[in-house]
C-alpha atoms as a PDB file:
ATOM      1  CA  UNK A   1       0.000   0.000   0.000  1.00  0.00           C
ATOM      2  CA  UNK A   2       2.860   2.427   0.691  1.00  0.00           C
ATOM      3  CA  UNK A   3       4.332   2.007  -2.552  1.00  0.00           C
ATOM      4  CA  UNK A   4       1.124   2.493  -4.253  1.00  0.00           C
ATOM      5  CA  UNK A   5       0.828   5.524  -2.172  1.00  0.00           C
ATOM      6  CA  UNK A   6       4.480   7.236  -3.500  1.00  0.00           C
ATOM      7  CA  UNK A   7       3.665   6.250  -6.788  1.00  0.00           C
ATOM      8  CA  UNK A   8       0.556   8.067  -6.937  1.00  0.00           C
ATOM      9  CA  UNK A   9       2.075  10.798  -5.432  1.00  0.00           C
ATOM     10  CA  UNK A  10       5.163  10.693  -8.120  1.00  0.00           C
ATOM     11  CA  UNK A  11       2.313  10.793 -10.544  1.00  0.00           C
ATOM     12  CA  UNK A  12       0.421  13.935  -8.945  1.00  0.00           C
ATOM     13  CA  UNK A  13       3.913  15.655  -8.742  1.00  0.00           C
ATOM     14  CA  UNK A  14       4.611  15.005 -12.869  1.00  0.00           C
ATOM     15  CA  UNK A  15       1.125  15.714 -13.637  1.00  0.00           C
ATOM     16  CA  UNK A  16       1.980  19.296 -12.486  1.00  0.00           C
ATOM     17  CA  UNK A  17       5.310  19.483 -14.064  1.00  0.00           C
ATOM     18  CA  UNK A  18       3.808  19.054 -16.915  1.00  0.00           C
ATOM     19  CA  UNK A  19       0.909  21.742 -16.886  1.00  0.00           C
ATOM     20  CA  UNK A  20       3.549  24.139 -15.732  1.00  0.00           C
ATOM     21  CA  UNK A  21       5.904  23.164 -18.320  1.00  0.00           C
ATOM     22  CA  UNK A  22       2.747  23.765 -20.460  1.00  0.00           C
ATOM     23  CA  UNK A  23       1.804  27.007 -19.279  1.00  0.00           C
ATOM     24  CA  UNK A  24       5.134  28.324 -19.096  1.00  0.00           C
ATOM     25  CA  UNK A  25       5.672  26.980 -22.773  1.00  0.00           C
ATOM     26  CA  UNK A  26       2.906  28.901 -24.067  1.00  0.00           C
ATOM     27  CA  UNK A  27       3.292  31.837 -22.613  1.00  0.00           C
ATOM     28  CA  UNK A  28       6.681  32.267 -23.718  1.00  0.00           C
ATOM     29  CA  UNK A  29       5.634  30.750 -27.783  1.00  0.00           C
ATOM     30  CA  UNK A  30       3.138  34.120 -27.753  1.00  0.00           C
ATOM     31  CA  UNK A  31       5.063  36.551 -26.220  1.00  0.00           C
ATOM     32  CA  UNK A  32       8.080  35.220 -29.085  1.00  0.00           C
ATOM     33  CA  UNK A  33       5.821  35.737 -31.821  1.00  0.00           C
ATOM     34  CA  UNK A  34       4.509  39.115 -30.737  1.00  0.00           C
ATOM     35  CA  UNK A  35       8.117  40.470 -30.294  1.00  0.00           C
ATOM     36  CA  UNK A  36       8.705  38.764 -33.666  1.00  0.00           C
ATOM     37  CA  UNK A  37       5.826  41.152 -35.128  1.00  0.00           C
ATOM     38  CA  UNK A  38       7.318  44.037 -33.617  1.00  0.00           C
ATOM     39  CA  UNK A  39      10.445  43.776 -34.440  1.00  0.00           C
ATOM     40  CA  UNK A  40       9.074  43.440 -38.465  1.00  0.00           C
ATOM     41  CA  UNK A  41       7.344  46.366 -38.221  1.00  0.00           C
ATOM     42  CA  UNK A  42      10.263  48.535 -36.585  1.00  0.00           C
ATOM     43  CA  UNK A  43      12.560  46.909 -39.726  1.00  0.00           C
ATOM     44  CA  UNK A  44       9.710  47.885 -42.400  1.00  0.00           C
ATOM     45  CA  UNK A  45       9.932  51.401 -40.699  1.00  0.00           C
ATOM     46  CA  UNK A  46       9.894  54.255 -43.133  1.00  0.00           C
ATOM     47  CA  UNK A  47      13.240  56.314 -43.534  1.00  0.00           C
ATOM     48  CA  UNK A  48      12.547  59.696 -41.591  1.00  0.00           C
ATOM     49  CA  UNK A  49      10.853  62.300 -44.095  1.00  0.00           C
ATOM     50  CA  UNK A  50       9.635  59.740 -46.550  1.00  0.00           C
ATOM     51  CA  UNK A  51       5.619  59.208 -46.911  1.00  0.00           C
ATOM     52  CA  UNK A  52       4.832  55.538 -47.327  1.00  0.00           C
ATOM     53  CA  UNK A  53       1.858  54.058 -49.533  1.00  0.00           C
ATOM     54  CA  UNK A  54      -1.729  53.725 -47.893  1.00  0.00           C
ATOM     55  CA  UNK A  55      -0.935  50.015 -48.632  1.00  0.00           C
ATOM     56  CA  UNK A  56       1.909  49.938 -46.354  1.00  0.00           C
ATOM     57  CA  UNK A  57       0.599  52.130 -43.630  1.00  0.00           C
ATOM     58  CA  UNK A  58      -2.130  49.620 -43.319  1.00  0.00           C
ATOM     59  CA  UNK A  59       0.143  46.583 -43.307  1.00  0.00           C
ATOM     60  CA  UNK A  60       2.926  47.592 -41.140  1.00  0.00           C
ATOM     61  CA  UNK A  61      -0.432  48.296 -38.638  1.00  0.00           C
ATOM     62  CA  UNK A  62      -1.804  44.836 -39.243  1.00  0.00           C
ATOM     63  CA  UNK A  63       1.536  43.786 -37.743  1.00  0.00           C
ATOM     64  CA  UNK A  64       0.843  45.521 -34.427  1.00  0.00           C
ATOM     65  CA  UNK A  65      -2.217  44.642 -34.227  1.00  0.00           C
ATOM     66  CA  UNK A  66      -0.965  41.269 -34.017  1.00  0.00           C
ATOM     67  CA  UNK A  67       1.316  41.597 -32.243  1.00  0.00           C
ATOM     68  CA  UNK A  68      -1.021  42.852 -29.253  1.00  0.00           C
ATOM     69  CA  UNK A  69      -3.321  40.173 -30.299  1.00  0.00           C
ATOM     70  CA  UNK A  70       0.247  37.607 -29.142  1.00  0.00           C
ATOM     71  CA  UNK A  71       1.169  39.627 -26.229  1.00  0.00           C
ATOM     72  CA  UNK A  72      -2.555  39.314 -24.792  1.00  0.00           C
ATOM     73  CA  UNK A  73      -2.544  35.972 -25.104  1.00  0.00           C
ATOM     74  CA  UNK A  74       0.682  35.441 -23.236  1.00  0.00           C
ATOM     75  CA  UNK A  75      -0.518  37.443 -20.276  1.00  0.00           C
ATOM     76  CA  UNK A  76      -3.512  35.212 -20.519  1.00  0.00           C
ATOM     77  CA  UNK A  77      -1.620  32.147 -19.796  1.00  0.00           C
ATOM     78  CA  UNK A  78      -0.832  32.526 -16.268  1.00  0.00           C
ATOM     79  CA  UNK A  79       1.771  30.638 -13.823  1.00  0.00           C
ATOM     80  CA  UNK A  80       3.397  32.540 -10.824  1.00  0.00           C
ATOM     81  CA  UNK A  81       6.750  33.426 -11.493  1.00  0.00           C
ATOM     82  CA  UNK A  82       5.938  33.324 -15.255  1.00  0.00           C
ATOM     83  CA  UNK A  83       8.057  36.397 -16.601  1.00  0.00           C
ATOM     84  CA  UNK A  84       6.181  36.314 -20.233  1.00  0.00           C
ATOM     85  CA  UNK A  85       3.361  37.368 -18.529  1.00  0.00           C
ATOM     86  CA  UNK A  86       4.997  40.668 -17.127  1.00  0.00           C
ATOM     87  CA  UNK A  87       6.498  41.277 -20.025  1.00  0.00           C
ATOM     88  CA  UNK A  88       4.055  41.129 -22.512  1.00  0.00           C
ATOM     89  CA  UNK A  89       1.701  43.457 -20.083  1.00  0.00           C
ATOM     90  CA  UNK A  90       4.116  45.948 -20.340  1.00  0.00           C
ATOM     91  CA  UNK A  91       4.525  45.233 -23.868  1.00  0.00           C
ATOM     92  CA  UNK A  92       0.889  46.735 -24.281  1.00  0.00           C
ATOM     93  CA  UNK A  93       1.621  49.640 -22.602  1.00  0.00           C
ATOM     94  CA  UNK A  94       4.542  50.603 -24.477  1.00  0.00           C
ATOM     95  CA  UNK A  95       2.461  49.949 -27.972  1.00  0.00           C
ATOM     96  CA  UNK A  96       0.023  52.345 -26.811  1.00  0.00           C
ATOM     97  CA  UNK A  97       2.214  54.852 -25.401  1.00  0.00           C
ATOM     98  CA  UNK A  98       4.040  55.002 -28.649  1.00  0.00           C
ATOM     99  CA  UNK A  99       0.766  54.747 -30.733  1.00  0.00           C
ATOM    100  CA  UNK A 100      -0.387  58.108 -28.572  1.00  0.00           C
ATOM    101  CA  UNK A 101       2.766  59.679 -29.808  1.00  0.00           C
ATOM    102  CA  UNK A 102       2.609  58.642 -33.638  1.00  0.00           C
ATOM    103  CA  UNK A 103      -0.960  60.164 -32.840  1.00  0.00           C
ATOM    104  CA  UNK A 104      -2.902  56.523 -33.565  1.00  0.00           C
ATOM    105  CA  UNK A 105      -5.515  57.245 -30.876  1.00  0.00           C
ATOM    106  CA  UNK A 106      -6.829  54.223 -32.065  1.00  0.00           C
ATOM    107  CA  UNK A 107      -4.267  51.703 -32.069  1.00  0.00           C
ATOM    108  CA  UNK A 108      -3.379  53.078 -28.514  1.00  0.00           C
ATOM    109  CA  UNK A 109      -6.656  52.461 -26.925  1.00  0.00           C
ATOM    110  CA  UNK A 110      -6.614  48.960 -28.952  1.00  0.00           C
ATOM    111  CA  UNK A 111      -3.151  47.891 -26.694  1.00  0.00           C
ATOM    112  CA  UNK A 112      -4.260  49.803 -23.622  1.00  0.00           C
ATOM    113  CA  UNK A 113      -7.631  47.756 -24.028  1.00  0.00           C
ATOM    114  CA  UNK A 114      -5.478  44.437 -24.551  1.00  0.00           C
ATOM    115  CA  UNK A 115      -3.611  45.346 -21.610  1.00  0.00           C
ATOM    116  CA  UNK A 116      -7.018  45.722 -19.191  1.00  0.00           C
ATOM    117  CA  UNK A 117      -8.401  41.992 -20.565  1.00  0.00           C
ATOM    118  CA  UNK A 118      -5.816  40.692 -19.921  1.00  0.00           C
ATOM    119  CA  UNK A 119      -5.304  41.479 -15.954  1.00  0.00           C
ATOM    120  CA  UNK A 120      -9.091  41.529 -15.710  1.00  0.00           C
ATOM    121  CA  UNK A 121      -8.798  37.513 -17.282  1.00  0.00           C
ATOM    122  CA  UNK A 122      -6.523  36.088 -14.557  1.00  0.00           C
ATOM    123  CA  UNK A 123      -7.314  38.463 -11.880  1.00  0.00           C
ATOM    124  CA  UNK A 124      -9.591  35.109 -10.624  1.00  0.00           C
ATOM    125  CA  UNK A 125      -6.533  32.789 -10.931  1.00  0.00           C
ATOM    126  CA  UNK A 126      -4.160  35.210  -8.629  1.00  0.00           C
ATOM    127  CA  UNK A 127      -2.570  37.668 -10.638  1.00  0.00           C
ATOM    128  CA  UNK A 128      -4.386  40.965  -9.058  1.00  0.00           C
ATOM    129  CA  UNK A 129      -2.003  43.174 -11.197  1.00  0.00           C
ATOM    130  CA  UNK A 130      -3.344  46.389  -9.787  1.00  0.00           C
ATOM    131  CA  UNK A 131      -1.071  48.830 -10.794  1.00  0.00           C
ATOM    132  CA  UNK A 132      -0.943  47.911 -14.478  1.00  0.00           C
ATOM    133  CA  UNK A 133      -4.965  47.664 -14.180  1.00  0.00           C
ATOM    134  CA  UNK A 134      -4.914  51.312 -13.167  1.00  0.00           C
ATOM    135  CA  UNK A 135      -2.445  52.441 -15.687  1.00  0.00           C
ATOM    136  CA  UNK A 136      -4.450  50.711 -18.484  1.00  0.00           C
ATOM    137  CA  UNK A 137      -7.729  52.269 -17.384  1.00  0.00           C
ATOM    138  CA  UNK A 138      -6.345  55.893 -16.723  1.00  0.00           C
ATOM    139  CA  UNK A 139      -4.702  55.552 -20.833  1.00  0.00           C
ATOM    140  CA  UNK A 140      -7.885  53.873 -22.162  1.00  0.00           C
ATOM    141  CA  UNK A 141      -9.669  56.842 -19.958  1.00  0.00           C
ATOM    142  CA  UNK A 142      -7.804  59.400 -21.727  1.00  0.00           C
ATOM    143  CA  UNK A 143      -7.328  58.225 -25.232  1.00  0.00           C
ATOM    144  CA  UNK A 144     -11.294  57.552 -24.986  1.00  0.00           C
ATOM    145  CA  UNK A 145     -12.232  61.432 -24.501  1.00  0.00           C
ATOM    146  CA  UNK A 146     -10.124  62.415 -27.416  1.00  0.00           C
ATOM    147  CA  UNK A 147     -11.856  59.494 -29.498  1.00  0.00           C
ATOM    148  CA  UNK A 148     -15.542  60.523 -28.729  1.00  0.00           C
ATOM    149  CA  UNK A 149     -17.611  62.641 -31.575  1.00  0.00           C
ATOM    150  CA  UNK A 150     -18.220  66.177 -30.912  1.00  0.00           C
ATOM    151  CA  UNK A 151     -21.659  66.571 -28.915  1.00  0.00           C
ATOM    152  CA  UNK A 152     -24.763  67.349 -31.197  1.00  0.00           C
ATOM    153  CA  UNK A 153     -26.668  70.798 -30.854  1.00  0.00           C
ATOM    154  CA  UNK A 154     -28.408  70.431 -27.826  1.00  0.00           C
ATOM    155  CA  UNK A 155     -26.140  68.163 -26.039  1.00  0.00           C
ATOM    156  CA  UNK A 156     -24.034  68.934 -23.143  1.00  0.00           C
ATOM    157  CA  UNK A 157     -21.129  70.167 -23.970  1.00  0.00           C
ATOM    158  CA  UNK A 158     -18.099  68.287 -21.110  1.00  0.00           C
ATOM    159  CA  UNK A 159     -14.497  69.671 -21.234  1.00  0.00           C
ATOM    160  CA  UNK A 160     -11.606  66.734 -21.836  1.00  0.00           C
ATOM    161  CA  UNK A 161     -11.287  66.339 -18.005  1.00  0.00           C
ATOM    162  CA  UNK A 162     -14.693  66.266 -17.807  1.00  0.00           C
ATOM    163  CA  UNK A 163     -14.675  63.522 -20.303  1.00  0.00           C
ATOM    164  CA  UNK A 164     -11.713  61.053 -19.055  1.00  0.00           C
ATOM    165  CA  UNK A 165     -13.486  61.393 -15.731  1.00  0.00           C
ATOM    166  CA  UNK A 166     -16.697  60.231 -16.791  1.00  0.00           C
ATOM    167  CA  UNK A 167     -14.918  57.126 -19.133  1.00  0.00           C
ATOM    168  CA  UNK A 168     -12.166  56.434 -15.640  1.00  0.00           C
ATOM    169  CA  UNK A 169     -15.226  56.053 -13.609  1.00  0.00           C
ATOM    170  CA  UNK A 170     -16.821  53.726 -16.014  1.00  0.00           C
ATOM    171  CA  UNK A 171     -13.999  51.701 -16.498  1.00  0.00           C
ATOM    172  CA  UNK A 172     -13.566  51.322 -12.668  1.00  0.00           C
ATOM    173  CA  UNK A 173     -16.550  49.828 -12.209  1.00  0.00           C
ATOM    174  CA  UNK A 174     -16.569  46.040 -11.222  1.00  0.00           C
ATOM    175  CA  UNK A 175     -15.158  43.780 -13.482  1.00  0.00           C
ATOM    176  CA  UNK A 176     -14.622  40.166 -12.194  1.00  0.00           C
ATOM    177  CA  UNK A 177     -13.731  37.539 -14.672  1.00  0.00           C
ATOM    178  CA  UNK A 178     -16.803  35.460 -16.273  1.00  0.00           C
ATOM    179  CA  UNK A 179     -18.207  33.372 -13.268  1.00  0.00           C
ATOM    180  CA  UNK A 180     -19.147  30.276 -15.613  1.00  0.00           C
ATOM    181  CA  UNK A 181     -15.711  30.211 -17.449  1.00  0.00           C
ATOM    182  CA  UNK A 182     -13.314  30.454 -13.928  1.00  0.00           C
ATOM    183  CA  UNK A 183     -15.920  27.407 -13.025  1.00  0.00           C
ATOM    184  CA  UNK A 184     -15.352  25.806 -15.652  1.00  0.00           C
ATOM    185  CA  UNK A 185     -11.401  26.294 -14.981  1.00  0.00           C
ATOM    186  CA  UNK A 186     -11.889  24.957 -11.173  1.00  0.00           C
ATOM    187  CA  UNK A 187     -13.994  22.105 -12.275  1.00  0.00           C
ATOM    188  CA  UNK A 188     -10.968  20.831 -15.047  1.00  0.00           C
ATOM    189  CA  UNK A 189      -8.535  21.466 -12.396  1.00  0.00           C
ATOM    190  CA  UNK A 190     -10.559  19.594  -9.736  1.00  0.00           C
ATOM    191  CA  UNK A 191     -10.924  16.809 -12.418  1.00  0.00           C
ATOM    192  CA  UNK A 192      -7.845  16.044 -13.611  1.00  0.00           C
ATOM    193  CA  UNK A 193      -6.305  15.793 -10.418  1.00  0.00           C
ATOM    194  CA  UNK A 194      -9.072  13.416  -9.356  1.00  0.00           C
ATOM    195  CA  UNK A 195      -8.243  11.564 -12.692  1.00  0.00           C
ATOM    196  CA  UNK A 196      -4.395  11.345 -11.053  1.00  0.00           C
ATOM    197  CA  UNK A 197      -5.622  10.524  -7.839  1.00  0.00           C
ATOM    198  CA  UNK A 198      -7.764   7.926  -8.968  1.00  0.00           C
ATOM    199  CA  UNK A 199      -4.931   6.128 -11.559  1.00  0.00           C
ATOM    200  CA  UNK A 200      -2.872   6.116  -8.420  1.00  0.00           C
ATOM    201  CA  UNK A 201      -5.712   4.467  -6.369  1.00  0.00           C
ATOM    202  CA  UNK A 202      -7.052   2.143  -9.165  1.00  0.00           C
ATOM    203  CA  UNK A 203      -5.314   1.864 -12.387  1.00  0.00           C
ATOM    204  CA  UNK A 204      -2.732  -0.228 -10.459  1.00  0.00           C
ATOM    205  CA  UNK A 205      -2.322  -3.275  -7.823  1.00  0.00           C
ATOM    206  CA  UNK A 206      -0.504  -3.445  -4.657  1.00  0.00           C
ATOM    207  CA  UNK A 207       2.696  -4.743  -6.981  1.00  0.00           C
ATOM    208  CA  UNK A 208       2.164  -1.401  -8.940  1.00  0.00           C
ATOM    209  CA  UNK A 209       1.358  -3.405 -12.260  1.00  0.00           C
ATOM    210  CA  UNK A 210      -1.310  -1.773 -14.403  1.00  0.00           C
ATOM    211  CA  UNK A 211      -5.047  -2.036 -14.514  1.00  0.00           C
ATOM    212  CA  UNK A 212      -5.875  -1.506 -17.935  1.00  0.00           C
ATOM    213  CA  UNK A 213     -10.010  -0.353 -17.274  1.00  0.00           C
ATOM    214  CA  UNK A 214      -9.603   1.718 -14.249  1.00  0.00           C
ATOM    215  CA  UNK A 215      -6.034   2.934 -15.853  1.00  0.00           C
ATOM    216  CA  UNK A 216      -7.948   3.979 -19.318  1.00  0.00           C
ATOM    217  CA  UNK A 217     -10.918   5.787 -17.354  1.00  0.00           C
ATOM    218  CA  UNK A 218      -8.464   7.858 -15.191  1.00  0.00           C
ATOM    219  CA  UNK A 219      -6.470   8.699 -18.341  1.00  0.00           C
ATOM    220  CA  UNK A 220      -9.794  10.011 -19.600  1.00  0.00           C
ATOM    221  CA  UNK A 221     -10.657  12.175 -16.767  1.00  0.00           C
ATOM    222  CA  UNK A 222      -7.183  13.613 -16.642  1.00  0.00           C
ATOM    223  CA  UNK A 223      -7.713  14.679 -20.204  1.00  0.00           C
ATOM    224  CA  UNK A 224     -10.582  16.258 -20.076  1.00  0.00           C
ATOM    225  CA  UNK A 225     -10.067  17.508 -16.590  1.00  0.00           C
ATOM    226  CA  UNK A 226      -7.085  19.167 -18.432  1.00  0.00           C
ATOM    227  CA  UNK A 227      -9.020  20.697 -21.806  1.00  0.00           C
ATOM    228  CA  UNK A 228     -11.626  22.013 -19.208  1.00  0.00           C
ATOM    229  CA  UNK A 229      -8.988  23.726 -16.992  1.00  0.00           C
ATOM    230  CA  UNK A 230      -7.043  25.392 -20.150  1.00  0.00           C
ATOM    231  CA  UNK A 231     -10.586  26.154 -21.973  1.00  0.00           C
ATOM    232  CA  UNK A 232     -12.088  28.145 -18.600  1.00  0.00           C
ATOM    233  CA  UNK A 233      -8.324  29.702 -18.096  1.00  0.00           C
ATOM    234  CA  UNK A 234      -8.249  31.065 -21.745  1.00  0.00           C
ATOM    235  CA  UNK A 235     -12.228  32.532 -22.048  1.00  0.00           C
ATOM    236  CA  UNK A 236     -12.391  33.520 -18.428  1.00  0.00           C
END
């Protein structure tokens, strides 16, 4: 029984390495690809003075577009520690900050918006970023009230302060990741280390030789245990 024991708990121990191998993979794949994009666009950069076709305006903005698109995705996948994570966040800031300056108000609040989604998308699995939460909403605040249409006769007419104000408070409102999603996440976490648990407990005999029925149906829980967990982390 003790050996069973240790094995099952070898099992529970590499069942983790390997989500956080996973995680930490992934993270680091998207945040390589976004820097990837970026550095493309700063080598299809125009030479100072010239005034490049519509055509390649447009494309070298496609390129930044997805390359906040990669470093969102990277924050997204979580794992304390995980430094791809960090640095993509501030990835997004620095996109927007520069788009503000190239005057892209629109690009900007595109990263700054990428930024916010993603904190707001793990803040259920521990990340709680804060600061970069309030720097994202204070840029999307700001770039917002230059963005909105002049008022129509009639309407009230609010000054720029007036304006990030009123889009700061909205953005400060509540916003807790999707309830269903981060339960689907718990459930696929709770089931695939049951799955583990249960291969330990039943998939083999006292002499640690396999039982091919229980073995197969805990494989099958860990799997989809696993596809629930990284589905509810990603749409959360």
């Amino acid at each position: 029984m003790h050996r069973v024991v240790a094995v099952g708990l070898i099992v529970v121990v590499l069942a983790l390495a390997l989500v956080v191998v996973r995680v930490w993979f992934a993270s680091r794949a998207e945040w390589q690809a976004g820097e990837a994009l970026v550095a493309e666009y700063n080598r299809t950069a125009a030479a100072p003075g010239a005034d490049p076709a519509p055509e390649e305006r447009r494309r070298r903005a496609a390129l930044l577009r997805d390359a906040v698109l990669r470093f969102r995705a990277a924050a997204l996948w979580y794992l304390p520690g995980n430094p791809y994570g960090r640095r993509s966040l501030e990835r997004l800031l620095v996109i927007g900050q520069r788009a503000e300056q190239a005057a892209d108000d629109r690009l900007a609040v595109y990263a700054y918006r990428a930024a916010r989604s993603a904190v707001l998308g793990t803040r259920g699995f521990g990340l709680g970023d804060e600061e970069t939460l309030g720097r994202a909403n204070a840029a999307i605040a700001r770039v917002s009230a230059r963005l909105e249409r002049p008022p129509a006769p009639g309407e009230e007419v609010l000054s720029g302060t007036e304006r990030e104000r009123r889009h700061l408070a909205l953005l400060r409102a509540p916003e807790d990741p999707n309830p269903w999603f981060a339960l689907l996440a718990t459930a696929g976490l709770l089931g695939w280390v049951g799955g583990v648990i249960g291969f330990a407990l039943r998939g083999l005999d006292d002499q640690c030789k396999l039982r091919l029925a229980p073995a197969l149906w805990a494989g099958g829980v860990v799997v989809c245990g696993l596809a629930a967990w990284a589905a509810g982390l990603a749409l959360a």
